[in-house]
Protein backbone atom coordinates (compact mmCIF):
# COMPACT_ATOMS: atom_id res chain seq x y z
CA UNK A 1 -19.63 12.11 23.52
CA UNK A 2 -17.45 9.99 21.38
CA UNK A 3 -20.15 8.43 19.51
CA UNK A 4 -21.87 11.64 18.80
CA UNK A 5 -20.33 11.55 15.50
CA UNK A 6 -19.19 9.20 12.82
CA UNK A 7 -15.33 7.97 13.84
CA UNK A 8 -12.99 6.15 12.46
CA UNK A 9 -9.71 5.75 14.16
CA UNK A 10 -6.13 4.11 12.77
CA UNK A 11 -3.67 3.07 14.33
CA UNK A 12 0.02 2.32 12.79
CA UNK A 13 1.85 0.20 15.45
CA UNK A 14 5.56 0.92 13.90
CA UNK A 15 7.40 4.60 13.08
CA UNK A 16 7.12 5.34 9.57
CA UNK A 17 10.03 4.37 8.53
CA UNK A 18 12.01 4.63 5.22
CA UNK A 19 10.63 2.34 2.48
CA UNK A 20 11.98 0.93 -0.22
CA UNK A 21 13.43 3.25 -3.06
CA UNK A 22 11.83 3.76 -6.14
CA UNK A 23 12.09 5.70 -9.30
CA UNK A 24 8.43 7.79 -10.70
CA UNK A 25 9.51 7.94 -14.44
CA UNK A 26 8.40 11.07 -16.62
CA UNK A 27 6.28 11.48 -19.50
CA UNK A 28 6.87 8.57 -21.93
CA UNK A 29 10.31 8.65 -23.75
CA UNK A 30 11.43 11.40 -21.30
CA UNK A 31 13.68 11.97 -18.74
CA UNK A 32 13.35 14.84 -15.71
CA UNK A 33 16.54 17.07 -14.54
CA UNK A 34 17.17 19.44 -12.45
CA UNK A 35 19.55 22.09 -13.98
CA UNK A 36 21.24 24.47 -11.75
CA UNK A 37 22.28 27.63 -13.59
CA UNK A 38 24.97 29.67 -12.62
CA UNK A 39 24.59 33.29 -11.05
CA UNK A 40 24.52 35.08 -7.33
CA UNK A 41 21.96 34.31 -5.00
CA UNK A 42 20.56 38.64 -3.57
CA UNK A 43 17.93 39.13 -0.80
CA UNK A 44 15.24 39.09 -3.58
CA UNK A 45 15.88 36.69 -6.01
CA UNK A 46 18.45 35.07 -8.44
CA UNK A 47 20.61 37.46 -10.60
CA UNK A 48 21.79 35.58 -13.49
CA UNK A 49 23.75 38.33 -14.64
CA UNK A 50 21.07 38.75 -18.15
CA UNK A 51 21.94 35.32 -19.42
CA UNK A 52 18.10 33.70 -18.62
CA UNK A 53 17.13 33.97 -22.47
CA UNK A 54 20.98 31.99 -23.07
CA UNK A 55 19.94 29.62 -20.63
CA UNK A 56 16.67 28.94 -21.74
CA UNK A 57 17.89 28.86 -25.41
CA UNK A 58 20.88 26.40 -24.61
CA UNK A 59 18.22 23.84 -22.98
CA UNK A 60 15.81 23.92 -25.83
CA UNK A 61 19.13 23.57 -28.04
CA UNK A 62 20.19 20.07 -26.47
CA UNK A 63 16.50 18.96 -26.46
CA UNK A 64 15.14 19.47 -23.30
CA UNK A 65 11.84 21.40 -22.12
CA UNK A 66 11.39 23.52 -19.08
CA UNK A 67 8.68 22.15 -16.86
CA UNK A 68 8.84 25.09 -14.52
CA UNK A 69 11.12 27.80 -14.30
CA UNK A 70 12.95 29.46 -10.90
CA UNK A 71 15.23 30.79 -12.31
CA UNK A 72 14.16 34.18 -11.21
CA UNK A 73 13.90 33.06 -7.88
CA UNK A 74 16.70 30.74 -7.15
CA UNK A 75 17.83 29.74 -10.28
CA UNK A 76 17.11 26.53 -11.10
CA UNK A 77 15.15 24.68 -14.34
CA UNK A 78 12.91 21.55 -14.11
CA UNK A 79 13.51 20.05 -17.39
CA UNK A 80 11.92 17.21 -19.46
CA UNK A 81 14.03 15.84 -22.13
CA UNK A 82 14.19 12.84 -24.52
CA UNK A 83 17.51 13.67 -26.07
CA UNK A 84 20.17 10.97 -24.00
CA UNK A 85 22.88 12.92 -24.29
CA UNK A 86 21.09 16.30 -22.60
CA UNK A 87 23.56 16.21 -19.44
CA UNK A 88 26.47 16.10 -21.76
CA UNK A 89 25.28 19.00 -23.40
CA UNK A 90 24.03 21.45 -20.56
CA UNK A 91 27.22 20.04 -18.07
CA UNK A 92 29.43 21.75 -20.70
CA UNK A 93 28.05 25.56 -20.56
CA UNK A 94 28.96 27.96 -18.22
CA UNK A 95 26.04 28.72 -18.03
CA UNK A 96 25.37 25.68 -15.96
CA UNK A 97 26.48 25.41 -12.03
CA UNK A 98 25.35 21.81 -11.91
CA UNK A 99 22.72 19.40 -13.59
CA UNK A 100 21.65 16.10 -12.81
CA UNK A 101 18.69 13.57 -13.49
CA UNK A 102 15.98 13.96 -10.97
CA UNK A 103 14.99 11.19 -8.70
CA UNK A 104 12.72 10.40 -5.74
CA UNK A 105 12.84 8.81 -2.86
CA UNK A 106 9.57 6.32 -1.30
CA UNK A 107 9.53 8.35 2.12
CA UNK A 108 5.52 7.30 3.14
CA UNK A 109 3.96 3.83 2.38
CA UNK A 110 0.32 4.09 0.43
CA UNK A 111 -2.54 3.38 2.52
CA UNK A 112 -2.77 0.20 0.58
CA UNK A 113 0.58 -0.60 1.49
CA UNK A 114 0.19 0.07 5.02
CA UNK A 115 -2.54 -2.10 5.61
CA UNK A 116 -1.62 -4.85 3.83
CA UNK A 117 1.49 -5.40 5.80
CA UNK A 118 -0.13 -5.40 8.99
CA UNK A 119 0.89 -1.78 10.17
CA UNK A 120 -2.26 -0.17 9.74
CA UNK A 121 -5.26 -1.66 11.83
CA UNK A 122 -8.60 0.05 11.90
CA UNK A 123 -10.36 0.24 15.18
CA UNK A 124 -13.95 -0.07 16.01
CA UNK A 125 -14.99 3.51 17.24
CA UNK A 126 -17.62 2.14 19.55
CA UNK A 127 -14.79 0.24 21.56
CA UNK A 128 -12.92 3.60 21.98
CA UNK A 129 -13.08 4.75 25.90
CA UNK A 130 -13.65 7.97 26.77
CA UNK A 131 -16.95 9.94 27.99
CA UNK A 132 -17.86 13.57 26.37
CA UNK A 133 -15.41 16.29 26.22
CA UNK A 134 -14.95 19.33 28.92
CA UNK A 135 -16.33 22.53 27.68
CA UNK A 136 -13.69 23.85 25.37
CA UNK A 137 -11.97 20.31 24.30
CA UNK A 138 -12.34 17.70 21.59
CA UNK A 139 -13.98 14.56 22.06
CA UNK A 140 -10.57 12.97 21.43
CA UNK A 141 -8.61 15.25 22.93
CA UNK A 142 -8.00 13.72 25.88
CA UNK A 143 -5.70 10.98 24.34
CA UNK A 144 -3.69 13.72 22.42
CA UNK A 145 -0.46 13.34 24.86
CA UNK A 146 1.42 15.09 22.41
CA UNK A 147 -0.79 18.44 23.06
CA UNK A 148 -0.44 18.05 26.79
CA UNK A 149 3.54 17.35 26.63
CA UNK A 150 3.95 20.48 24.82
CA UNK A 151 1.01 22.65 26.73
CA UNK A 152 -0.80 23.97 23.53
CA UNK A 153 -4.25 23.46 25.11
CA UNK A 154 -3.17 25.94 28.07
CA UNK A 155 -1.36 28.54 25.43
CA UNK A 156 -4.54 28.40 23.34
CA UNK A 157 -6.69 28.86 25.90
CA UNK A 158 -4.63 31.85 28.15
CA UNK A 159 -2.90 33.65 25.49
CA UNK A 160 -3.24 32.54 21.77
CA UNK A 161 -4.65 29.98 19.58
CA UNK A 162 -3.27 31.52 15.95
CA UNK A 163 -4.39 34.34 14.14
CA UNK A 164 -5.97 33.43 10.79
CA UNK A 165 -3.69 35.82 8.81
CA UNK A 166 -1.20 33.67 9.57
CA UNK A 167 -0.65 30.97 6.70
CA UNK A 168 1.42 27.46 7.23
CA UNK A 169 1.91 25.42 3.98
CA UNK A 170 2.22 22.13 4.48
CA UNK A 171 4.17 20.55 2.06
CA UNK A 172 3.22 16.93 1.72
CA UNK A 173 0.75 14.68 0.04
CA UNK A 174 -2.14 17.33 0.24
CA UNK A 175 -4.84 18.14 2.94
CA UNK A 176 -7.87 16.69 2.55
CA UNK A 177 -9.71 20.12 2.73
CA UNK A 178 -12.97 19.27 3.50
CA UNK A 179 -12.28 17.11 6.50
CA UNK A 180 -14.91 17.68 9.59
CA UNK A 181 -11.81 18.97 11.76
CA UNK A 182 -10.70 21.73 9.75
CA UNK A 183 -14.13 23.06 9.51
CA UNK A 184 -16.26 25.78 11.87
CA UNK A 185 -18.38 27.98 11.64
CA UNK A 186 -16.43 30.42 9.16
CA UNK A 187 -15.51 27.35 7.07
CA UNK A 188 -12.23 25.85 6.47
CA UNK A 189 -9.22 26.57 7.45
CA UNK A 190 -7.68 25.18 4.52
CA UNK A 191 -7.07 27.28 1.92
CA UNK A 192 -7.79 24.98 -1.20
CA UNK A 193 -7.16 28.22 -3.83
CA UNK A 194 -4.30 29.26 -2.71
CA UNK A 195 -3.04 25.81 -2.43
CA UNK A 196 -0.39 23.98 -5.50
CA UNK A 197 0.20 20.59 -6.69
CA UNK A 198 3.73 20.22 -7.88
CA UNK A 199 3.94 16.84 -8.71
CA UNK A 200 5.05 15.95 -12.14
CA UNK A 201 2.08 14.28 -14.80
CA UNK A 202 3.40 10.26 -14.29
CA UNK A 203 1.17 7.17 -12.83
CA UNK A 204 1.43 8.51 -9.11
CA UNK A 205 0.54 12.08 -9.93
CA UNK A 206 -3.34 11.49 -8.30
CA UNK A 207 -5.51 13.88 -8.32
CA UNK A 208 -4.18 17.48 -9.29
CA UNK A 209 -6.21 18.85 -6.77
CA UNK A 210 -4.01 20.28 -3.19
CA UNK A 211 -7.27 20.07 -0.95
CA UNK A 212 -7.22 16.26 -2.52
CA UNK A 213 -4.65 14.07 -0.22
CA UNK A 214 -4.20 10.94 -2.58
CA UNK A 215 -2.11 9.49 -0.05
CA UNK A 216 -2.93 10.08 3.82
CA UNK A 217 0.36 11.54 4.96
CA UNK A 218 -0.32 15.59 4.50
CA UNK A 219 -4.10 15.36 6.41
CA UNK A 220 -2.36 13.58 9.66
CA UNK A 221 0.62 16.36 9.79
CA UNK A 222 -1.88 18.90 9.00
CA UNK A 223 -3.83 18.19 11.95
CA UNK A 224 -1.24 18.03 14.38
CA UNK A 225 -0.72 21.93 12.98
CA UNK A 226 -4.21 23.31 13.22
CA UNK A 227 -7.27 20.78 13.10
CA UNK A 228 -10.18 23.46 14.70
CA UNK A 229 -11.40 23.07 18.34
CA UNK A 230 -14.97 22.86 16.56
CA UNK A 231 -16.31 19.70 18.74
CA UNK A 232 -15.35 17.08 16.04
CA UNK A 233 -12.14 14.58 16.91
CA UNK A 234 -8.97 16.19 17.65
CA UNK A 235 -7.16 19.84 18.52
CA UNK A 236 -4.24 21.17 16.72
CA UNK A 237 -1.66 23.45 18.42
CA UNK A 238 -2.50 26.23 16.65
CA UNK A 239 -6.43 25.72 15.39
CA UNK A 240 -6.88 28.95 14.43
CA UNK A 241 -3.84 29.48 11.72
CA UNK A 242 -4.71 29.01 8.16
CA UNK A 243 -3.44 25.81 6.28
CA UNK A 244 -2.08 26.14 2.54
CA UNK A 245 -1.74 22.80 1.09
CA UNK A 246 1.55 22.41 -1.15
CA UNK A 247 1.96 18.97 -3.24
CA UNK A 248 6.00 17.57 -3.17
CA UNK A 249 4.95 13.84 -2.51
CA UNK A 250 2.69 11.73 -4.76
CA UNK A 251 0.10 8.52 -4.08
CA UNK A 252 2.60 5.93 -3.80
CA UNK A 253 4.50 8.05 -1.20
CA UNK A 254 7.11 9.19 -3.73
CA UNK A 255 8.62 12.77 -3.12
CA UNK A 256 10.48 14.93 -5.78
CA UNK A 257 13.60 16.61 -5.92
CA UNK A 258 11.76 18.95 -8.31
CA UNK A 259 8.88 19.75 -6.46
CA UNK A 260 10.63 19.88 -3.26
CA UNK A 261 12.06 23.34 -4.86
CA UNK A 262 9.48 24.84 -6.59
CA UNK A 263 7.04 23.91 -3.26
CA UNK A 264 9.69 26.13 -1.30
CA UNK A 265 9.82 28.57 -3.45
CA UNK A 266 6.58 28.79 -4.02
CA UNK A 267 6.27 29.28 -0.16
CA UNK A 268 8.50 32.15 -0.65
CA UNK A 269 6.60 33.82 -3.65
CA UNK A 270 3.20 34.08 -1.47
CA UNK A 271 5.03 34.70 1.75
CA UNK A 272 3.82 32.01 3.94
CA UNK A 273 4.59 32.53 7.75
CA UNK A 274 5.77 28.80 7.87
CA UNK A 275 6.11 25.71 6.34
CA UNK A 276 6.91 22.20 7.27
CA UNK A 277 8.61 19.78 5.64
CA UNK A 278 8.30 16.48 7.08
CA UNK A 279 9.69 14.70 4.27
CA UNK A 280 13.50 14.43 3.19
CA UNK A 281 14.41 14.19 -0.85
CA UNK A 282 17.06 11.42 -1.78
CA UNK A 283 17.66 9.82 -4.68
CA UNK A 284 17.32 6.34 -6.50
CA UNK A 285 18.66 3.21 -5.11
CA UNK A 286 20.63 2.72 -8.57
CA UNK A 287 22.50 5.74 -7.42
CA UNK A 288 23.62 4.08 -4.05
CA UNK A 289 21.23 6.43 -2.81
CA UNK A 290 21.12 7.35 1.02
CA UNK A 291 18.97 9.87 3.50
CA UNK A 292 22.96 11.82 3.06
CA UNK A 293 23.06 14.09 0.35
CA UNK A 294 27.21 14.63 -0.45
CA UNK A 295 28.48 17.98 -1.96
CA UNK A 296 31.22 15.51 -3.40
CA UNK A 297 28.73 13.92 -5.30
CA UNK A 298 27.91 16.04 -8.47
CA UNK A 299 24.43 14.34 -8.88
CA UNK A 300 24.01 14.75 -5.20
CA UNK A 301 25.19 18.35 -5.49
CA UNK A 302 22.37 19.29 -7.52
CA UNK A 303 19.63 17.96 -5.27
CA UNK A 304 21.32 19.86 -2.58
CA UNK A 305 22.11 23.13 -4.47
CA UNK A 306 17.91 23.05 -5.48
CA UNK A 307 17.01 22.72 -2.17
CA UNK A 308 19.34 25.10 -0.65
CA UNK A 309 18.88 27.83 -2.88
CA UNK A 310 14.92 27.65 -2.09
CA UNK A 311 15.03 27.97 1.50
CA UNK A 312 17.25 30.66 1.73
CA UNK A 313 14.72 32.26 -1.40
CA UNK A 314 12.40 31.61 1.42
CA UNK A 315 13.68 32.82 4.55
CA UNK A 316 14.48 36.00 2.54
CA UNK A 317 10.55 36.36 1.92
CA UNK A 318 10.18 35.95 5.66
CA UNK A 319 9.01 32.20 6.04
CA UNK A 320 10.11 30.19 8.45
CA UNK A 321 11.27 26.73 7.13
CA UNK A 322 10.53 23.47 9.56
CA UNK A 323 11.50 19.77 9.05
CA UNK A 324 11.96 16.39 10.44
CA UNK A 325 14.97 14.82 10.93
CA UNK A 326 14.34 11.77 10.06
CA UNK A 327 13.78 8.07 11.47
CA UNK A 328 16.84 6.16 11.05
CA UNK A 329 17.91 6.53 14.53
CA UNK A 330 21.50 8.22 13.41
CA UNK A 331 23.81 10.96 14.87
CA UNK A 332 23.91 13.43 11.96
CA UNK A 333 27.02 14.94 13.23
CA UNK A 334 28.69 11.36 12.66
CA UNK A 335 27.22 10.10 9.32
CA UNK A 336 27.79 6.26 9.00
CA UNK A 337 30.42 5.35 6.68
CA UNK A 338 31.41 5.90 3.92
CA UNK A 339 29.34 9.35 4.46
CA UNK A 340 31.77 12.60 5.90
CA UNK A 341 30.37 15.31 7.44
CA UNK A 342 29.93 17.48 4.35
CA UNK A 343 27.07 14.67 3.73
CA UNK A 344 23.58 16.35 4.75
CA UNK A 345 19.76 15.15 5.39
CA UNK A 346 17.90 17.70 3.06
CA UNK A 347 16.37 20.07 3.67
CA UNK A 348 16.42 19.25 7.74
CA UNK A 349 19.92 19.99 8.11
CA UNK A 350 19.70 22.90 5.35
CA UNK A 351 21.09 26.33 6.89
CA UNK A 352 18.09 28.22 7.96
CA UNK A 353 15.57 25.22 8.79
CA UNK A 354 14.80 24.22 12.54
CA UNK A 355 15.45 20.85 12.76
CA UNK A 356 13.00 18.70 14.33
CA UNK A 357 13.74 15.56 16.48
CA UNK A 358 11.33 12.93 17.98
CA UNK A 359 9.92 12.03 21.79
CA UNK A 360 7.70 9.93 23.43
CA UNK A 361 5.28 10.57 26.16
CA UNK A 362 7.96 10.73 28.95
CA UNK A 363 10.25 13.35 27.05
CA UNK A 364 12.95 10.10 26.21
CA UNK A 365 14.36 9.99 22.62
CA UNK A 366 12.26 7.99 20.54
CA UNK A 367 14.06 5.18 19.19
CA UNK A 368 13.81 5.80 15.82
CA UNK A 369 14.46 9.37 15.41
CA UNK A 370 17.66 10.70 14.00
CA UNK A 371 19.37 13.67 15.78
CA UNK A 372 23.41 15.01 16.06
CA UNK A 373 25.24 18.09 17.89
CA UNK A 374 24.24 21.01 15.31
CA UNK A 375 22.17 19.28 13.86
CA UNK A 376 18.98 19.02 16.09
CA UNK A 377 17.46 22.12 16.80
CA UNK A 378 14.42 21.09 19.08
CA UNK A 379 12.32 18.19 20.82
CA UNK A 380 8.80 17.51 19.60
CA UNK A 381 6.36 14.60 19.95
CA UNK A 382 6.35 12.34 17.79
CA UNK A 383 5.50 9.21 19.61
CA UNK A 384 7.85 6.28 20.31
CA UNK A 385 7.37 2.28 20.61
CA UNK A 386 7.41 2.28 24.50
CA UNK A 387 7.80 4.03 27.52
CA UNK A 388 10.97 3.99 29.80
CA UNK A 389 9.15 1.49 32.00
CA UNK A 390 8.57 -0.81 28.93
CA UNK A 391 4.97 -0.08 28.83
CA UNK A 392 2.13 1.34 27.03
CA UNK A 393 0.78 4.77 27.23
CA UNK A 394 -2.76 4.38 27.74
CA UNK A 395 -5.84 5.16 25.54
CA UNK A 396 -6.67 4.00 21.43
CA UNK A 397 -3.23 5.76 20.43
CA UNK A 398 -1.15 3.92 23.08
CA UNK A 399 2.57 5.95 22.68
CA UNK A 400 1.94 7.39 18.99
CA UNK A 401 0.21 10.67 17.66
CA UNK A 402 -3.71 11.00 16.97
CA UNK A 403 -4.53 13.16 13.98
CA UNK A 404 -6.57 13.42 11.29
CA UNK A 405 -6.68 11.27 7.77
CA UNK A 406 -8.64 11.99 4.91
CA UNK A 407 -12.84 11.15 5.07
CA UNK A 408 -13.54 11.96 7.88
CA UNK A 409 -11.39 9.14 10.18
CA UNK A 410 -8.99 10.32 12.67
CA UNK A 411 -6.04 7.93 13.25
CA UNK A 412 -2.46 7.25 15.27
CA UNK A 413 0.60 7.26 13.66
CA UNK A 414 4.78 8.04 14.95
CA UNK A 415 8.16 9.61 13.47
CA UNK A 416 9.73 12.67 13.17
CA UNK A 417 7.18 13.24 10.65
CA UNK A 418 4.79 13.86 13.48
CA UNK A 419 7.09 15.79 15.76
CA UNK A 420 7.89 18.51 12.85
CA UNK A 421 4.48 19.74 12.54
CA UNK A 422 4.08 19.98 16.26
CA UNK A 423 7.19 22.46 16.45
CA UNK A 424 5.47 24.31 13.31
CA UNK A 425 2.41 25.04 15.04
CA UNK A 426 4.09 26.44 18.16
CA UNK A 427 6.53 28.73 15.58
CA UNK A 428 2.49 29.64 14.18
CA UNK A 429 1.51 30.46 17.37
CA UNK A 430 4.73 32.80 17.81
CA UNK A 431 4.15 34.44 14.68
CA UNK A 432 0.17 35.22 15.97
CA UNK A 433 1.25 36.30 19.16
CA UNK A 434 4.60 38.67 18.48
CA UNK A 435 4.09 39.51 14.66
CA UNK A 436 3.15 42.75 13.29
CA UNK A 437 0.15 43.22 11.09
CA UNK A 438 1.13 45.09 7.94
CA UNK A 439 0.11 44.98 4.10
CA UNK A 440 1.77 43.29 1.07
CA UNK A 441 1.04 43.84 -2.55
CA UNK A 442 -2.77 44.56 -1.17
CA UNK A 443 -2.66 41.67 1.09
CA UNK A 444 -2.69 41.47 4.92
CA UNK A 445 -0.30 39.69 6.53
CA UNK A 446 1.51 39.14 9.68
CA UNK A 447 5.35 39.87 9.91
CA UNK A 448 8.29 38.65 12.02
CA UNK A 449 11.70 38.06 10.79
CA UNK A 450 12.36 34.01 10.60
CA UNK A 451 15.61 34.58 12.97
CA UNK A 452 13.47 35.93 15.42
CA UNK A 453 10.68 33.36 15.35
CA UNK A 454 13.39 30.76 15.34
CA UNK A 455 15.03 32.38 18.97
CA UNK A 456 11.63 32.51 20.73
CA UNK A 457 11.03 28.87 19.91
CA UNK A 458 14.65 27.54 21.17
CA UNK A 459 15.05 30.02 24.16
CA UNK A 460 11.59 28.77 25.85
CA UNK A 461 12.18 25.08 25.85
CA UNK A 462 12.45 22.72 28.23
CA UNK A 463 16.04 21.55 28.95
CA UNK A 464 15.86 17.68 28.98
CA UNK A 465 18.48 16.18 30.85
CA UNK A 466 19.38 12.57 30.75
CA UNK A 467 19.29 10.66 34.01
CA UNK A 468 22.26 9.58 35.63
CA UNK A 469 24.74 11.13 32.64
CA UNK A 470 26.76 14.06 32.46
CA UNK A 471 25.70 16.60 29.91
CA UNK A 472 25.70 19.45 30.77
CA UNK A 473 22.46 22.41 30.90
CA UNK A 474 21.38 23.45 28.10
CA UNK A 475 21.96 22.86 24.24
CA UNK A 476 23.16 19.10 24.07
CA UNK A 477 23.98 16.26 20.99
CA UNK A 478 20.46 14.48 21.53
CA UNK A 479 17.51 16.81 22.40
CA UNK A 480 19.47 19.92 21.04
CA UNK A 481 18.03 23.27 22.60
CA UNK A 482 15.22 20.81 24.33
CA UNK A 483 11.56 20.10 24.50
CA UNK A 484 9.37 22.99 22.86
CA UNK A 485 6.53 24.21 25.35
CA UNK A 486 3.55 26.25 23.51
CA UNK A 487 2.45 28.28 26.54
CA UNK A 488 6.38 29.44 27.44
CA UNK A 489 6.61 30.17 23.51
CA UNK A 490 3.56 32.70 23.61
CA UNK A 491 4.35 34.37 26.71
CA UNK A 492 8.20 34.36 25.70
CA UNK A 493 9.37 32.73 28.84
CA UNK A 494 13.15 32.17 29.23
CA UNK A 495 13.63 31.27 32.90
CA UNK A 496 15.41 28.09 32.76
CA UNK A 497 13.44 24.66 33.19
CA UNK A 498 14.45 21.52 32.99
CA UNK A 499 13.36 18.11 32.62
CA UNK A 500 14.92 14.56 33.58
CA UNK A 501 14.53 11.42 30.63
CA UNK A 502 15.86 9.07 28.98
CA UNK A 503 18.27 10.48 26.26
CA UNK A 504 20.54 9.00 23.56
CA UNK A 505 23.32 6.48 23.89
CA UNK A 506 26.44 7.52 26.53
CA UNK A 507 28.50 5.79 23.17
CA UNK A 508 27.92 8.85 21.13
CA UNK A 509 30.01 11.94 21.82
CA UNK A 510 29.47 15.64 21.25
CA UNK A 511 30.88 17.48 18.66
C-alpha cells in the first residue's frame, strides 16, 4: 500500500527551464580560468610534447594557481589567480591553445526558489490514489508513464535489470545516497566512495560530500536511472546498475565550466560504463551569454575546447557520454540569430555524446525541448505540459516524471533533464546485457566499446512519425533515430516499428 510508508510527493507544474544567469565568484580577491594548453589529443591521454613543467611554471609566473590539473588527460588547467592581467600573460605563450575566465550558468532553480515561485507544490501523500503494488512493482510505480512508454518494467523483468558491475555517474548536484529507493538488501546502490565533488570552495559550494545533494536536481535524475525495485516509491530503468555520484552543479543550481571537465574526465580515469549529463555549461550574462557556445568566440572557444577534449578523453576509456538537449524549444541545426551553425549546446551536441530530446505520454514533442537534424540522437520521456487532446495524464504526476528527491520524498518534475537519464539507463541496461566481463588494474568491470552501445540504442527505437506530414521512415529533424524502447534494446531488436504523434512544426525544414 501507498501509505505503508512515509511519502512525500512534489510536483513542479512547469519544465525546468533556463533561469536567470549568474556568476559563483572564487576565493576572495581571485579570479577562476580555464587554460587550454597546447599539444595532440592520443587514445590515452594528452601529449604535450614534455612542456607540462613550462606550462605549469609559466602559470605560477603570471600569478595564477592550478586548482586541478588535466593536463595529462586532456590538457587543460583550472586556475585561480589574483593577478588582473593573468590572460594577458598566459594568451601570449605558445604554450597556450586558448584561455579564458570561467563562468557558470543557473541551469536548476534551488528548492527554495522553486517553491517560492509557485512551481513546486507539495502534496498530501494520504490524498495520493492508488491501492498496493503487484508482486514485483513499486507502490508508485503505476503512475511512472515514463517506464511504461519506454518498456523497462518488461526488459527488467524478461531479460535484464543491470548488472551491478556496471557503474553510471551522474553528474549533477549529487545523489542523496542514503535515500530509501536506492537501498535493498545488499545496501546502496550508490557508491558514496567512489563518488567526487568538483565544485569550486565559494558560497554555493554546500556540502563537499557527493552522496550529499545540496540541491534536489542529481537525486530526481538519479532515480529515473536506477532507484531499486525494493518495495519503497518508484522503479528505475535499470535498478540494478551502480550509481557514482559526480558534483558539476552547486546549491543555487550553478554549474561550472571547470567542473564540467574534470567531472568527465574523471569519468574517464575510473572507467565508468556511462554518464549523463543533464546539464549544459554557458557562460555569464555580461558575456552576452547563450545555451550556443561559438568556436568564433575565443572565450567561448575555451569552454568548448574543455569540454570537448574530456569526452573524447572519455569515450577513449570506454564510457559512454549522455545529455539533454535542452528546453528552449529550438532547432539546433538552425541556431537563432546572430548564432551560425558552428555555434553548439555543450556537451549535448559534443561529437561522441547521444543527444537526448524530450516526449510526453503520447510520444508528441514536448513543447519545450530543443532538438535539430544531427543534432538529436533519440526520444526519451521527459514529460510535457499536455497531451495532444489538451488534457491531463492521469494520476499525482499528471504529464511529468516521478522520481526521487532527497529525504526520503519522491516527487514530479519535466525537461530534457528527465528524458537524458531515461536513455542512460537503457544504454546501462545494454552494457549489462551485451558487455563482456573482464579485469582492469585489479578491478572487475564490464566492457563494450561506446560506438557499439550507442548503435544498439538507435537501431531498436521506435520510429515516430508525425500524423498527417511527410517525413519520411526513419531518422528525421524532430525525434531523430526515434523513441528508445528498453525491452527491444536488451534483446537487440531491429525489425522496424513505428509509431504515429504529434511532432515538431511543418515550418522547420531538414537539413
Amino acid at each position: 500500500m501507498i501509505n505503508r510508508f512515509k511519502l512525500g510527493l512534489i510536483v513542479l507544474a512547469a519544465a525546468i527551464l533556463a533561469m536567470p544567469f549568474g556568476t559563483a565568484g572564487a576565493s576572495t580577491g581571485t579570479t577562476r580560468y580555464t587554460v587550454v594548453l597546447a599539444g595532440t589529443a592520443t587514445e590515452t591521454g594528452f601529449d604535450l610534447a614534455g612542456t607540462h613543467d613550462a606550462a605549469l611554471q609559466l602559470v605560477a609566473a603570471a600569478g595564477g594557481t592550478v586548482t586541478m590539473d588535466l593536463s595529462k588527460q586532456i590538457g587543460v588547467l583550472a586556475v585561480e589567480s589574483a593577478n588582473a592581467l593573468f590572460l594577458d600573460a598566459v594568451r601570449a605563450s605558445l604554450l597556450v591553445e586558448d584561455a579564458a575566465q570561467e563562468h557558470v550558468w543557473k541551469s536548476i532553480p534551488t528548492y527554495e526558489e522553486a517553491v517560492g515561485s509557485g512551481a513546486l507544490t507539495l502534496l498530501d501523500p494520504n490524498t495520493v490514489p492508488g491501492g498496493g503494488p503487484e508482486p514485483g512493482t513499486e507502490p508508485l510505480e503505476e503512475f511512472q508513464w515514463s517506464m511504461h512508454l519506454i518498456r523497462s518494467p518488461q526488459a527488467n523483468a524478461t531479460v535484464q535489470a543491470g548488472s551491478r558491475l556496471v557503474e553510471v555517474g551522474i553528474l549533477d548536484t549529487g545523489i542523496d545516497g542514503y535515500h530509501l529507493d536506492f537501498v535493498d538488501e545488499d545496501g546502496s546502490n550508490v557508491n558514496c566512495a567512489k563518488g567526487r565533488d568538483f565544485i569550486p570552495v565559494g558560497p554555493g559550494a554546500g556540502i563537499a560530500d557527493p552522496c550529499t545533494d545540496n540541491n534536489f536536481h542529481g537525486t530526481h535524475v538519479a532515480g529515473i536511472v536506477a532507484a531499486r525495485v525494493n518495495e519503497h516509491g518508484v522503479r528505475g530503468v535499470a535498478p540494478n546498475v551502480e550509481l557514482i555520484p559526480v558534483k558539476v552543479c552547486d546549491v543555487t543550481g550553478h554549474c561550472y565550466s571547470n567542473s564540467s571537465a574534470a567531472a568527465i574526465t574523471y569519468a574517464g580515469d575510473a572507467k565508468f560504463e556511462v554518464i549523463n549529463m543533464s546539464y549544459f555549461v554557458d557562460d555569464d550574462q555580461f558575456l552576452a551569454s547563450t545555451e550556443f557556445k561559438c568556436m568564433s568566440d575565443p572565450v567561448q572557444r575555451a569552454f568548448r575546447k574543455a569540454n570537448e577534449r574530456a569526452i573524447q578523453y572519455a569515450r577513449n576509456q570506454g564510457v559512454v557520454p549522455v545529455a539533454a538537449l535542452g528546453n528552449s524549444d529550438s532547432d539546433l541545426a538552425h541556431p537563432p540569430e546572430p548564432y551560425e551553425n558552428e555555434c553548439d549546446v555543450v556537451p549535448a551536441e559534443t561529437e561522441g555524446v547521444i543527444g537526448v530530446m524530450a516526449i510526453g505520454p503520447e510520444s508528441e514533442k514536448a513543447t519545450y525541448s530543443s532538438y535539430g537534424f544531427g543534432m538529436t540522437d533519440v526520444a526519451s520521456p521527459g514529460g510535457n505540459s499536455r497531451n495532444r487532446d489538451g488534457g491531463e495524464y492521469p494520476g499525482p504526476c499528471g504529464n511529468q516524471v516521478l522520481s526521487t528527491l532527497p529525504g526520503n520524498v519522491w516527487g514530479c518534475f519535466q525537461g530534457t533533464s528527465m528524458a537524458s537519464p531515461h536513455a542512460a539507463g537503457v544504454a546501462a541496461l545494454i552494457v549489462s546485457q551485451f558487455g563482456k566481463v573482464g579485469t582492469d588494474a585489479g578491478e572487475t568491470d564490464v566492457r563494450m566499446r561506446p560506438q557499439q552501445v550507442e548503435d544498439y540504442l538507435q537501431s531498436t527505437t521506435i520510429d515516430l512519425i508525425g500524423a498527417g506530414q511527410t517525413e519520411t521512415k526513419g531518422y528525421d529533424y524532430c525525434f531523430g533515430n526515434g523513441r528508445i524502447d528498453a525491452l527491444r534494446a536488451v534483446l537487440h531488436e531491429t525489425s522496424y516499428e513505428a509509431f504515429t504523434t504529434e511532432t515538431c512544426p511543418e515550418t522547420q525544414t531538414q537539413g
